[in-house]
C-alpha atoms as a PDB file:
ATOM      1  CA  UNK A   1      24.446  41.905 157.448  1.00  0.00           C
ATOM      2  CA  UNK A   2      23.401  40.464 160.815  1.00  0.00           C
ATOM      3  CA  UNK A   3      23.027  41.357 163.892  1.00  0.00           C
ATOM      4  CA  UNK A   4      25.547  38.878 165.360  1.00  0.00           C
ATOM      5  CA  UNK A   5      28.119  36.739 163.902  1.00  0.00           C
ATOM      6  CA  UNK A   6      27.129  33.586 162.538  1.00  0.00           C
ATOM      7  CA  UNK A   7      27.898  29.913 162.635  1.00  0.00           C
ATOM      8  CA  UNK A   8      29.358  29.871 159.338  1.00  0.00           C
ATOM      9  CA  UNK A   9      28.322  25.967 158.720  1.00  0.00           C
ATOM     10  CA  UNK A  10      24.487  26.669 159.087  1.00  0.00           C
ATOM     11  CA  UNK A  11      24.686  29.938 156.465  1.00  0.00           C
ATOM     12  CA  UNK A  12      24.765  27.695 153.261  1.00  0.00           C
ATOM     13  CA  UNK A  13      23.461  28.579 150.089  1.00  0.00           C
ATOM     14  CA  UNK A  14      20.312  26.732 150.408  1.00  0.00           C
ATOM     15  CA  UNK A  15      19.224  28.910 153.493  1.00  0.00           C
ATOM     16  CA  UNK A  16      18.747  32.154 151.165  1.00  0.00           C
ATOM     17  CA  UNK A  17      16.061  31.834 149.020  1.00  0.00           C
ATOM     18  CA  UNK A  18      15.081  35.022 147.028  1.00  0.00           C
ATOM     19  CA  UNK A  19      11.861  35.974 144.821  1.00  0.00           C
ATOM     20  CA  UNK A  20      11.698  37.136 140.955  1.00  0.00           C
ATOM     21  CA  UNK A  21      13.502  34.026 139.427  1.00  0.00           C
ATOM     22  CA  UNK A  22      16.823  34.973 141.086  1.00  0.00           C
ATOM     23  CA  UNK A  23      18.628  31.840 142.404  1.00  0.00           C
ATOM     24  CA  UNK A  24      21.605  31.403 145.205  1.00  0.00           C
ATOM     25  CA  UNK A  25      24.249  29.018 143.972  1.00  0.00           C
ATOM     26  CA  UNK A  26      26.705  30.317 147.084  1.00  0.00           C
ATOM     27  CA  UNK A  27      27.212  31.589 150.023  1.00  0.00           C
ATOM     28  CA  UNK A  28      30.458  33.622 152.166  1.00  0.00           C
ATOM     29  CA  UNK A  29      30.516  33.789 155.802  1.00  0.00           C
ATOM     30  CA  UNK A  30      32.528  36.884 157.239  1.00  0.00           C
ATOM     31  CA  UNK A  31      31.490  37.284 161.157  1.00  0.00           C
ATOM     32  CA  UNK A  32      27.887  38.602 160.360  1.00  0.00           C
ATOM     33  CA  UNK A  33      28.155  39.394 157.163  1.00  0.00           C
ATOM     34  CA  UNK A  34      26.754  37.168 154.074  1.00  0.00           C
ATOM     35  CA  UNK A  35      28.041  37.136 150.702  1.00  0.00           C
ATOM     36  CA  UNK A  36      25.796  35.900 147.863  1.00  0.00           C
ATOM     37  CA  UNK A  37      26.712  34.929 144.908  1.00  0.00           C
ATOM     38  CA  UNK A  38      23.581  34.908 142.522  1.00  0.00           C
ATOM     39  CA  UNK A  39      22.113  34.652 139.233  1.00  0.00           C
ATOM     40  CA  UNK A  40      21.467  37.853 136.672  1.00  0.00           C
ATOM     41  CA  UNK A  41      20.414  40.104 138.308  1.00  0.00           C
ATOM     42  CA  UNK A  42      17.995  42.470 136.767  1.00  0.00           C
ATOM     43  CA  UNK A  43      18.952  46.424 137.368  1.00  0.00           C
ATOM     44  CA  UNK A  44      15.963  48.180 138.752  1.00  0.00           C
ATOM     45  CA  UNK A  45      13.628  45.027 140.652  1.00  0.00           C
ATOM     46  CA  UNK A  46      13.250  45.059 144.216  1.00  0.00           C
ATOM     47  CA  UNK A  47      14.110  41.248 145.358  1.00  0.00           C
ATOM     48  CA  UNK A  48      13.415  39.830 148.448  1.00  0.00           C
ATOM     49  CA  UNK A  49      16.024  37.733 150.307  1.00  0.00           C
ATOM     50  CA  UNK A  50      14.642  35.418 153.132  1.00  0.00           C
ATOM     51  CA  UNK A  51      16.663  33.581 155.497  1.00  0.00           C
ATOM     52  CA  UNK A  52      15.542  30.208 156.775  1.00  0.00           C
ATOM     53  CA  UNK A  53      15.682  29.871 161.254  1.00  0.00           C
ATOM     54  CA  UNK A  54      18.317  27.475 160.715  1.00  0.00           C
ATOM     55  CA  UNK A  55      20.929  29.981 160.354  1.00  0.00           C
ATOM     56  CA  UNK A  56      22.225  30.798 164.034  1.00  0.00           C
ATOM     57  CA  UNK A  57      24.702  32.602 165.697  1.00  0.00           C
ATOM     58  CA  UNK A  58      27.872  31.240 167.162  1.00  0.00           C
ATOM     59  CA  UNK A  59      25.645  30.262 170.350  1.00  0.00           C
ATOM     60  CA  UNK A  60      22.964  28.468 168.313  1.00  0.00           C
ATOM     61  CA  UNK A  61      20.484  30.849 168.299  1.00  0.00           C
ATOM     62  CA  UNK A  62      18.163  30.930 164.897  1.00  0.00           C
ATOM     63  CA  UNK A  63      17.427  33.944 163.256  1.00  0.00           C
ATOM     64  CA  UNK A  64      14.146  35.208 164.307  1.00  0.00           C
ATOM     65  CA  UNK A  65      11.239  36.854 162.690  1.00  0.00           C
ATOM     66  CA  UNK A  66      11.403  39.049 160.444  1.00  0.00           C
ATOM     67  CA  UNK A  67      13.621  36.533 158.319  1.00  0.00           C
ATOM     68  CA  UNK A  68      13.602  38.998 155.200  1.00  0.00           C
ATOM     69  CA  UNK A  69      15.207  41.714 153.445  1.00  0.00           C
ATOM     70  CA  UNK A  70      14.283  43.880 150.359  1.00  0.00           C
ATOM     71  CA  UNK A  71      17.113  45.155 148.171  1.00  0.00           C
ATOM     72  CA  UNK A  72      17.961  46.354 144.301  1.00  0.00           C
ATOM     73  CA  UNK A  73      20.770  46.600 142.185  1.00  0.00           C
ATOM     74  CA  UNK A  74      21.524  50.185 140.837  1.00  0.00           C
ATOM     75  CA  UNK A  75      24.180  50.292 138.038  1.00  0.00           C
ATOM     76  CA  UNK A  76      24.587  54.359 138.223  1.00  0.00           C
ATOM     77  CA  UNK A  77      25.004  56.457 134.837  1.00  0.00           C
ATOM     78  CA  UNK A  78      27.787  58.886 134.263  1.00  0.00           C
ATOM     79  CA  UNK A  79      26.824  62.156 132.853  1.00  0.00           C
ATOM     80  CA  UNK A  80      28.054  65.515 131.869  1.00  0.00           C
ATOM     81  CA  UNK A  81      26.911  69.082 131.473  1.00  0.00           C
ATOM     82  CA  UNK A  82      25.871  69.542 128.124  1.00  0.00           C
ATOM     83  CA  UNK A  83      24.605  73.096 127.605  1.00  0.00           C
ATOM     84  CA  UNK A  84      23.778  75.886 130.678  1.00  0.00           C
ATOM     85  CA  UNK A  85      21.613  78.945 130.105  1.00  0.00           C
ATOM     86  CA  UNK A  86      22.001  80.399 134.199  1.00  0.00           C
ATOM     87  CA  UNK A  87      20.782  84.216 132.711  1.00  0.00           C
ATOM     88  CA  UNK A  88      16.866  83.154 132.071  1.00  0.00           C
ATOM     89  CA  UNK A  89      14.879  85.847 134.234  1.00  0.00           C
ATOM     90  CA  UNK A  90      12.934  85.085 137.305  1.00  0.00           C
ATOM     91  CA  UNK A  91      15.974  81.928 138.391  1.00  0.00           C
ATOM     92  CA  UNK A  92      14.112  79.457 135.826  1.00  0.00           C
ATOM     93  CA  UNK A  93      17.649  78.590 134.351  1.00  0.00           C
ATOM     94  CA  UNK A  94      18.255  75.400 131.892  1.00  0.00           C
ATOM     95  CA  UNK A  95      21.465  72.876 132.702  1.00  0.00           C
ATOM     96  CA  UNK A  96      20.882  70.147 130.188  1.00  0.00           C
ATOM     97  CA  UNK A  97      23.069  66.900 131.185  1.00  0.00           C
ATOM     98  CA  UNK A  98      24.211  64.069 128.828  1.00  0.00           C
ATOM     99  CA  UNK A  99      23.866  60.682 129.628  1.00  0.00           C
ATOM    100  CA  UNK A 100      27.500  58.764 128.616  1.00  0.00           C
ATOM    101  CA  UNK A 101      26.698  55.397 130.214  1.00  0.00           C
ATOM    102  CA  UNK A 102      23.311  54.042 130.385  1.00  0.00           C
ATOM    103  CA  UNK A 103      22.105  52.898 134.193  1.00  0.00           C
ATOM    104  CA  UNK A 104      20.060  55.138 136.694  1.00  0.00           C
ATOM    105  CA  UNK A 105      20.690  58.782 138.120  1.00  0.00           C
ATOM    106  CA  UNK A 106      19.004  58.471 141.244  1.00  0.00           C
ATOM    107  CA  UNK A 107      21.186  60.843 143.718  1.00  0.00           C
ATOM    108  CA  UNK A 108      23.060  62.101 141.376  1.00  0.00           C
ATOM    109  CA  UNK A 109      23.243  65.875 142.363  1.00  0.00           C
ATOM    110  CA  UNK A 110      24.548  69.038 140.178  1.00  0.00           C
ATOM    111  CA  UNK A 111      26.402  71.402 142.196  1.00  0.00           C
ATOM    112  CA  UNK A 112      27.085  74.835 142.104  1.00  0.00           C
ATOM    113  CA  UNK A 113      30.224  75.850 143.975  1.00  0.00           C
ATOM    114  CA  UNK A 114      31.583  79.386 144.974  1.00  0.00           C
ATOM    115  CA  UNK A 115      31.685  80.879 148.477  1.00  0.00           C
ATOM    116  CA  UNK A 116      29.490  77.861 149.708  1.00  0.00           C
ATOM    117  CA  UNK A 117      28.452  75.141 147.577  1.00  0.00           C
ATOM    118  CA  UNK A 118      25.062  75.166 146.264  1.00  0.00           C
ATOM    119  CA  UNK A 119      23.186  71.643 145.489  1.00  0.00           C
ATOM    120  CA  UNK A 120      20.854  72.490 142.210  1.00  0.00           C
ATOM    121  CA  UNK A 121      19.292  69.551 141.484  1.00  0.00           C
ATOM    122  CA  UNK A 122      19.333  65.897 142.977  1.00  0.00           C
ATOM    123  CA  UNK A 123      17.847  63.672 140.381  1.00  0.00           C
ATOM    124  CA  UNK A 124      15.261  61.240 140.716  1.00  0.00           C
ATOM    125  CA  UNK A 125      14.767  57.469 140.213  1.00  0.00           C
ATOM    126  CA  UNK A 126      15.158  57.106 136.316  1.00  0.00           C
ATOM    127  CA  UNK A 127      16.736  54.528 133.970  1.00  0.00           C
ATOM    128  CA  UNK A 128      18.321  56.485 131.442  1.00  0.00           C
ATOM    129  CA  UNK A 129      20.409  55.338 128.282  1.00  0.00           C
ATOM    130  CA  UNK A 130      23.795  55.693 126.738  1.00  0.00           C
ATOM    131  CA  UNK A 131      23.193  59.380 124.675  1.00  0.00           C
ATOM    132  CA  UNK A 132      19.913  60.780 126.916  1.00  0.00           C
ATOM    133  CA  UNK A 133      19.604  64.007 127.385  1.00  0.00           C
ATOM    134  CA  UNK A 134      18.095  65.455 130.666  1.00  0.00           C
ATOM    135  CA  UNK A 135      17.339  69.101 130.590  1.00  0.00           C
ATOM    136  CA  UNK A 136      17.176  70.293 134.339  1.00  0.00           C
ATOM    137  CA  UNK A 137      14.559  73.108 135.135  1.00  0.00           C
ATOM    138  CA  UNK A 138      15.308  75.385 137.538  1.00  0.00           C
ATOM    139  CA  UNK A 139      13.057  77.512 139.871  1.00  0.00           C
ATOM    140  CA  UNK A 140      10.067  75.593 138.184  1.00  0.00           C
ATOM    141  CA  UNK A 141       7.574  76.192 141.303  1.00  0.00           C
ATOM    142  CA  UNK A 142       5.205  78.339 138.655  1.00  0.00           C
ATOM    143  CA  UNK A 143       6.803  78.952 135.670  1.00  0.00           C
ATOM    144  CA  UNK A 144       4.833  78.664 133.063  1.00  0.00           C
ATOM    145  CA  UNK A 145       4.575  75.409 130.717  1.00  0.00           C
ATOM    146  CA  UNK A 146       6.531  73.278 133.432  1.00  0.00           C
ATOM    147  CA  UNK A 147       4.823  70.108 134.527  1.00  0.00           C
ATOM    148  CA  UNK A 148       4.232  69.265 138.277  1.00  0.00           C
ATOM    149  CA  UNK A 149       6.892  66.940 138.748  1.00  0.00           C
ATOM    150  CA  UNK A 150       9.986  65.227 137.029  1.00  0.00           C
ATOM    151  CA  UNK A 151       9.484  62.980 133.855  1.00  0.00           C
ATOM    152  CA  UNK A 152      10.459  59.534 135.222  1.00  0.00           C
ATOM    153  CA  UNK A 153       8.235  57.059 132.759  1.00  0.00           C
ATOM    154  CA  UNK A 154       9.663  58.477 129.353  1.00  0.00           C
ATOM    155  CA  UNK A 155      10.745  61.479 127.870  1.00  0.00           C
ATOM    156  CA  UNK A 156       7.296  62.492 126.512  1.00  0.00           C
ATOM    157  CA  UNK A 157       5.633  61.468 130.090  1.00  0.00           C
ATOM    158  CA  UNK A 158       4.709  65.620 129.993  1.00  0.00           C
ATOM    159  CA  UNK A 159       4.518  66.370 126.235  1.00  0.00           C
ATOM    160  CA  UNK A 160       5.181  69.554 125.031  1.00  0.00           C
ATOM    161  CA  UNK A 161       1.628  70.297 123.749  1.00  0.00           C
ATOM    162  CA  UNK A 162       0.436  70.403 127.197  1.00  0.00           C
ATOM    163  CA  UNK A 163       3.551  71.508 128.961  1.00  0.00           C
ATOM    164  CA  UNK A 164       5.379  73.954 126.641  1.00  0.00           C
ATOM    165  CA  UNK A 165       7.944  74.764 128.649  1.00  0.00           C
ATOM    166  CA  UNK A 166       9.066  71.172 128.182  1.00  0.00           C
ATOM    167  CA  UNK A 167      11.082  69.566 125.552  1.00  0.00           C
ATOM    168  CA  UNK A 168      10.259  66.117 123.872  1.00  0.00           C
ATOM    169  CA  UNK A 169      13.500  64.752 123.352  1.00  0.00           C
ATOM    170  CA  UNK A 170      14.800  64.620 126.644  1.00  0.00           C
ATOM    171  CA  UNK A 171      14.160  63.806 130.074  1.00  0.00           C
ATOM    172  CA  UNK A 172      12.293  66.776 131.802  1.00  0.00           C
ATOM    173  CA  UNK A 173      13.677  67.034 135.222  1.00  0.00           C
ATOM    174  CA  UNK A 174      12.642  69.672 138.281  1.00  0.00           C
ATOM    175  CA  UNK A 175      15.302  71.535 140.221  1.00  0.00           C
ATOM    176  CA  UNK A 176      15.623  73.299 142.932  1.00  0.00           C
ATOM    177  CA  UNK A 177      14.143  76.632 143.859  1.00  0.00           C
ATOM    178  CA  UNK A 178      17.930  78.726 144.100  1.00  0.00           C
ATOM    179  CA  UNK A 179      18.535  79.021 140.048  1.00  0.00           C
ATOM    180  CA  UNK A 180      21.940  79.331 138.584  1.00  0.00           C
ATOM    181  CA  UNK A 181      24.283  82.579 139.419  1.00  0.00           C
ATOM    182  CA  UNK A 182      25.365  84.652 136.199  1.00  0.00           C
ATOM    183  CA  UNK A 183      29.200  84.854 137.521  1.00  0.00           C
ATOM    184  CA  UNK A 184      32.048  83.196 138.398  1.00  0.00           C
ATOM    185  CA  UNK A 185      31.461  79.647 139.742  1.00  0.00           C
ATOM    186  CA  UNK A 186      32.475  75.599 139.433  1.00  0.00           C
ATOM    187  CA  UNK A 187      29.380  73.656 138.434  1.00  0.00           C
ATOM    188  CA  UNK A 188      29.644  70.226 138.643  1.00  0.00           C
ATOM    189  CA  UNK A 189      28.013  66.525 138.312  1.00  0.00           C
ATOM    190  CA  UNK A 190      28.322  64.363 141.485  1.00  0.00           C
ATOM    191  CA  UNK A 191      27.408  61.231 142.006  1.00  0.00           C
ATOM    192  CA  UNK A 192      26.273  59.993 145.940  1.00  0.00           C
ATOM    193  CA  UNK A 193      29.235  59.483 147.899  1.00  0.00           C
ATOM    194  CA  UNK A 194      31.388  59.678 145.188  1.00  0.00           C
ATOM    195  CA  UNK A 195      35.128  61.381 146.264  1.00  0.00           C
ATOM    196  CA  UNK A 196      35.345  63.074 142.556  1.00  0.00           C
ATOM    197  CA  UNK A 197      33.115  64.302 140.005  1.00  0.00           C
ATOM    198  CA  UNK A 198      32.106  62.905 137.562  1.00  0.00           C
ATOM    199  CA  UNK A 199      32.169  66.456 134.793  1.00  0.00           C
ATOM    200  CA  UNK A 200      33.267  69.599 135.957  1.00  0.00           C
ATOM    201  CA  UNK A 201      33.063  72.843 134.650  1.00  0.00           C
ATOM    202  CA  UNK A 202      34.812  76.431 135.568  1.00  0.00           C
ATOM    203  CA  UNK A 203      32.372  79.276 134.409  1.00  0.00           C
ATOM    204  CA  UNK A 204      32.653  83.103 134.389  1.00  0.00           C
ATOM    205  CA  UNK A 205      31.305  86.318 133.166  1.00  0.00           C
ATOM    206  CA  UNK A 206      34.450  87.731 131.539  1.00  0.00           C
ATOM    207  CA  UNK A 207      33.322  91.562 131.616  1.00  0.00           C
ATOM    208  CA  UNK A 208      32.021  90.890 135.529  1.00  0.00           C
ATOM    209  CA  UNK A 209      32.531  94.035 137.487  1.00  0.00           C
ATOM    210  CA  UNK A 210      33.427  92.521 140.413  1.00  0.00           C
ATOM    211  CA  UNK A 211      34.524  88.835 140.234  1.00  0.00           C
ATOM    212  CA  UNK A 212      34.086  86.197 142.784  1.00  0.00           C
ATOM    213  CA  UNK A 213      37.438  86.561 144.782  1.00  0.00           C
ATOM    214  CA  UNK A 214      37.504  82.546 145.519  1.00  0.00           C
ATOM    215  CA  UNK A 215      37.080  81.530 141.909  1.00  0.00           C
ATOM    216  CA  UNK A 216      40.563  81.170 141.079  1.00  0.00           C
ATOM    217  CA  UNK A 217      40.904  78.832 144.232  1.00  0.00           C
ATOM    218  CA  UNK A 218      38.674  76.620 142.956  1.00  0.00           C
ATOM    219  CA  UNK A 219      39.501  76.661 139.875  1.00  0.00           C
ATOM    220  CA  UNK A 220      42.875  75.751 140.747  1.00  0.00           C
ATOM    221  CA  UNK A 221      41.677  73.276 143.059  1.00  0.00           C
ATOM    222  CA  UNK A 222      40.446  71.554 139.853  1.00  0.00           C
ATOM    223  CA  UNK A 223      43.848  72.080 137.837  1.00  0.00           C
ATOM    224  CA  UNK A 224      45.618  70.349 140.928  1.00  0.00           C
ATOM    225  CA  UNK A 225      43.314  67.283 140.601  1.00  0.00           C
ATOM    226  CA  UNK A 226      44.080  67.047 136.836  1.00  0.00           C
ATOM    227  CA  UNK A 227      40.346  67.719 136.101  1.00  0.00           C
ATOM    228  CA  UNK A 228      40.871  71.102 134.321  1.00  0.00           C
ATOM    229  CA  UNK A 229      43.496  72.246 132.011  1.00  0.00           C
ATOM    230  CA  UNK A 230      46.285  74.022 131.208  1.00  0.00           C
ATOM    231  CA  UNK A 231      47.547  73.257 134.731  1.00  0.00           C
ATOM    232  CA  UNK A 232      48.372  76.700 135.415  1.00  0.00           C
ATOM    233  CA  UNK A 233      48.898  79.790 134.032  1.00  0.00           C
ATOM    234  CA  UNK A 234      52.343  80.575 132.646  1.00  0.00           C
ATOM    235  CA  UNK A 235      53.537  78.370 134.845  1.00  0.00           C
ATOM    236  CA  UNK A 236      51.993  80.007 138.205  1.00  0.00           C
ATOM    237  CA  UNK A 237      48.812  79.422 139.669  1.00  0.00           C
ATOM    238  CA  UNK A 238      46.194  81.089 138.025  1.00  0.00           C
ATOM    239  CA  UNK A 239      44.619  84.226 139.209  1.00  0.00           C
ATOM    240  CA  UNK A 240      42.686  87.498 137.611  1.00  0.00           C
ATOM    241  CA  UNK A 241      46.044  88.872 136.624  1.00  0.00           C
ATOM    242  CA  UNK A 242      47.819  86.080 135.405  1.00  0.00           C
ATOM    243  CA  UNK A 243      48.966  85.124 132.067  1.00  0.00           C
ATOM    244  CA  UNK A 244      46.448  83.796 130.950  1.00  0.00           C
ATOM    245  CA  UNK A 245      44.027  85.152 133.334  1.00  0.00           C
ATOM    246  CA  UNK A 246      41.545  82.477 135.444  1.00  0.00           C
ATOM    247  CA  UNK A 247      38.896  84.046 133.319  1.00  0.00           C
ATOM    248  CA  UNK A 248      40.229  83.162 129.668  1.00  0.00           C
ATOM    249  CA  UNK A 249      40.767  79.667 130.366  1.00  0.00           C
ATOM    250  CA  UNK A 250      37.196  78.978 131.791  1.00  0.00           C
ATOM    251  CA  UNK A 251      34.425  78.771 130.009  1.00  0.00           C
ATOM    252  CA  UNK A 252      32.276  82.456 129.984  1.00  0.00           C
ATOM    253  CA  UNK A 253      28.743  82.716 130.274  1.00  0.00           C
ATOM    254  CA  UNK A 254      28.405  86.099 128.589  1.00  0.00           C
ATOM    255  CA  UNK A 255      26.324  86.355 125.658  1.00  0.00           C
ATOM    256  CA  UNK A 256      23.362  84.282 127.380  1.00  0.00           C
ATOM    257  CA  UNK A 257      20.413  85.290 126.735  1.00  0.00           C
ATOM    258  CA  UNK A 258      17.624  86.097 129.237  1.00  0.00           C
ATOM    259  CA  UNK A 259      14.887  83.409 127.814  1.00  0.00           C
ATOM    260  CA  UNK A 260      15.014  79.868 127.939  1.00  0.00           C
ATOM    261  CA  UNK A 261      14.761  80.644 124.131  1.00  0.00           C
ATOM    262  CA  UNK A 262      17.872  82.769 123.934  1.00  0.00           C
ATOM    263  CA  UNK A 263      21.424  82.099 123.637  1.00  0.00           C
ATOM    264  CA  UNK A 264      22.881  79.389 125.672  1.00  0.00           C
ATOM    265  CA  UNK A 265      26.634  77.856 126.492  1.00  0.00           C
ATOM    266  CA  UNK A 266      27.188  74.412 124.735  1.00  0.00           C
ATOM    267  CA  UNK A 267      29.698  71.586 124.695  1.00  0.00           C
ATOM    268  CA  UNK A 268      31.233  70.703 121.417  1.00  0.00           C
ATOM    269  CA  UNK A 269      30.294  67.422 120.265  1.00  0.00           C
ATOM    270  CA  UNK A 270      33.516  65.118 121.558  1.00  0.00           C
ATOM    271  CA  UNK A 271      34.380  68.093 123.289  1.00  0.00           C
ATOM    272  CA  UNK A 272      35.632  65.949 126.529  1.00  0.00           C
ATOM    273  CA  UNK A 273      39.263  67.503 127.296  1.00  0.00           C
ATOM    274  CA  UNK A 274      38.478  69.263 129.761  1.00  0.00           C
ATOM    275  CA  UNK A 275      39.031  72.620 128.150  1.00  0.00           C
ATOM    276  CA  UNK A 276      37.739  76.175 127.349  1.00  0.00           C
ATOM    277  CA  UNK A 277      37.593  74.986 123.986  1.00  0.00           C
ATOM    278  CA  UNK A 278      35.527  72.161 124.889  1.00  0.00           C
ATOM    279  CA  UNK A 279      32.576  74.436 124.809  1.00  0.00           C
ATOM    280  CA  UNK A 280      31.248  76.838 122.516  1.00  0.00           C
ATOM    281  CA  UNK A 281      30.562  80.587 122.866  1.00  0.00           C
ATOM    282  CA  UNK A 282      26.756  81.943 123.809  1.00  0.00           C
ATOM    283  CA  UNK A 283      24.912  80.969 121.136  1.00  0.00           C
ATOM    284  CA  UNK A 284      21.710  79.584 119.942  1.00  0.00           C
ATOM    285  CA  UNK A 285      20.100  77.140 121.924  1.00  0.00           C
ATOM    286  CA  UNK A 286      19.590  73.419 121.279  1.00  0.00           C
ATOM    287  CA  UNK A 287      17.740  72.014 124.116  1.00  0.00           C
ATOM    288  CA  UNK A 288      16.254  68.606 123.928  1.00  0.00           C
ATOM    289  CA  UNK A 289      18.750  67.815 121.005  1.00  0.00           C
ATOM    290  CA  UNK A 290      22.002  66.961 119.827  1.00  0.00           C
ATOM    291  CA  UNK A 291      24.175  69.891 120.403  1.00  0.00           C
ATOM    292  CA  UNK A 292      24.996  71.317 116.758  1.00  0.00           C
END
């Protein structure tokens, strides 16, 4: 985009040149906007676009110095939540995400949502594929066996036999310093800007004393948006008292254990219907791996 509109008969293909083998074969004029139309391009490389001074304005007047412009191509990956432990003492909780698509998760933010909504993690620049796993550790400003920042190289960048807390076959990632709540929440996987998620989950603690009082608003909130069934509950929206209850169709954190070696929630393998059943009980953990 420019800064004025252009004279569309000087902004021809042959006045954008860019770097790194990428050519221009055309060009679009709208007002001050330029469309290129380009060879591959490579997801990941920063190119350089620079315009030549005899592309002017409307009045004649060349572009001026600087004549450049830096810009890459980010095909984003879609992932889900793949197995939560939020119980681990001291807020260093586990979310382990799966990768469906291949592409990069920079921005891509988990999100915790109850009476406000809590942003976990934002993930860094990282190319992942189709079938990664990226476990996310929480609260990891001195836990023990957790590297000083985010593996972004490859999935051994911080190997387990220096950083114990850390687990081989998947992408170590830092998180945020707030850790997971043991209760009644929505977590979910958002991608920047995006108007829906990309996975959702309802969670609870089905023996919780004293449950969240807007959980079943948001969990109807997803059953409107078709992104969490059944759509109600016996045909009425679904609340604590409700047949079934908000609580038995969500999936319930209880049975986690209080180690990131205990018990943890899991998703089924091909366990995408966005159901309870999607997602096993509190059982043994599987991080770094294929869920069993």
């Amino acid at each position: 985009m420019f800064d004025r509109k252009l004279d569309a008969a000087t902004a021809t293909a042959a006045r954008f040149t860019l770097d790194n083998g990428l050519t221009v074969s055309a060009a679009s004029v709208d007002d001050d906007m330029v469309t290129l139309t380009t060879s591959a391009i490579t997801q990941g490389v920063t190119y350089t676009v620079t315009v030549s001074p005899q592309v002017t304005d409307r009045l004649g007047t060349g572009v001026a110095t600087p004549n450049t412009a830096t810009f890459q191509y980010l095909q984003l990956a879609v992932l889900s939540l793949n197995e939560i432990n939020p119980n681990v003492a001291s807020s260093r909780d586990l979310i382990e995400l799966l990768a469906l698509t291949s592409g990069n998760v920079l921005g891509l933010t988990v999100v915790q949502r109850g009476n406000a909504n809590e942003t976990l993690v934002t993930l860094p620049d990282l190319l992942v594929a189709a079938g990664d796993l990226l476990v996310v550790h929480m609260s990891p400003s001195g836990a023990p066996g957790v590297a000083a920042a985010s593996e972004t190289v490859s999935k051994n960048q911080h190997p387990a036999a220096t950083f114990s807390a850390n687990y081989d076959g998947a992408w170590d990632i830092l998180g945020g310093a707030t850790g997971l709540t043991f209760g009644n929440r929505v977590i979910e996987v958002r991608a920047p800007g995006a108007a829906v998620a990309q996975d959702v989950v309802p969670v609870v603690v089905s023996n919780a004393a004293s449950p969240l009082g807007a959980f079943p608003g948001l969990l109807r909130g997803l059953q409107t948006a078709s992104m969490w069934f059944p759509a109600n509950c016996g045909g009425a929206p679904c609340t604590y008292l409700t047949t079934p209850t908000a609580v038995e169709i969500s999936v319930d954190y209880l049975g986690c254990g209080t180690t990131a070696t205990g018990n943890s929630i899991a998703r089924n393998i091909g366990g995408f219907s966005s159901i309870k059943a999607d997602w096993d009980a509190a059982a043994a953990h599987s991080w770094g791996l294929p869920n069993p």
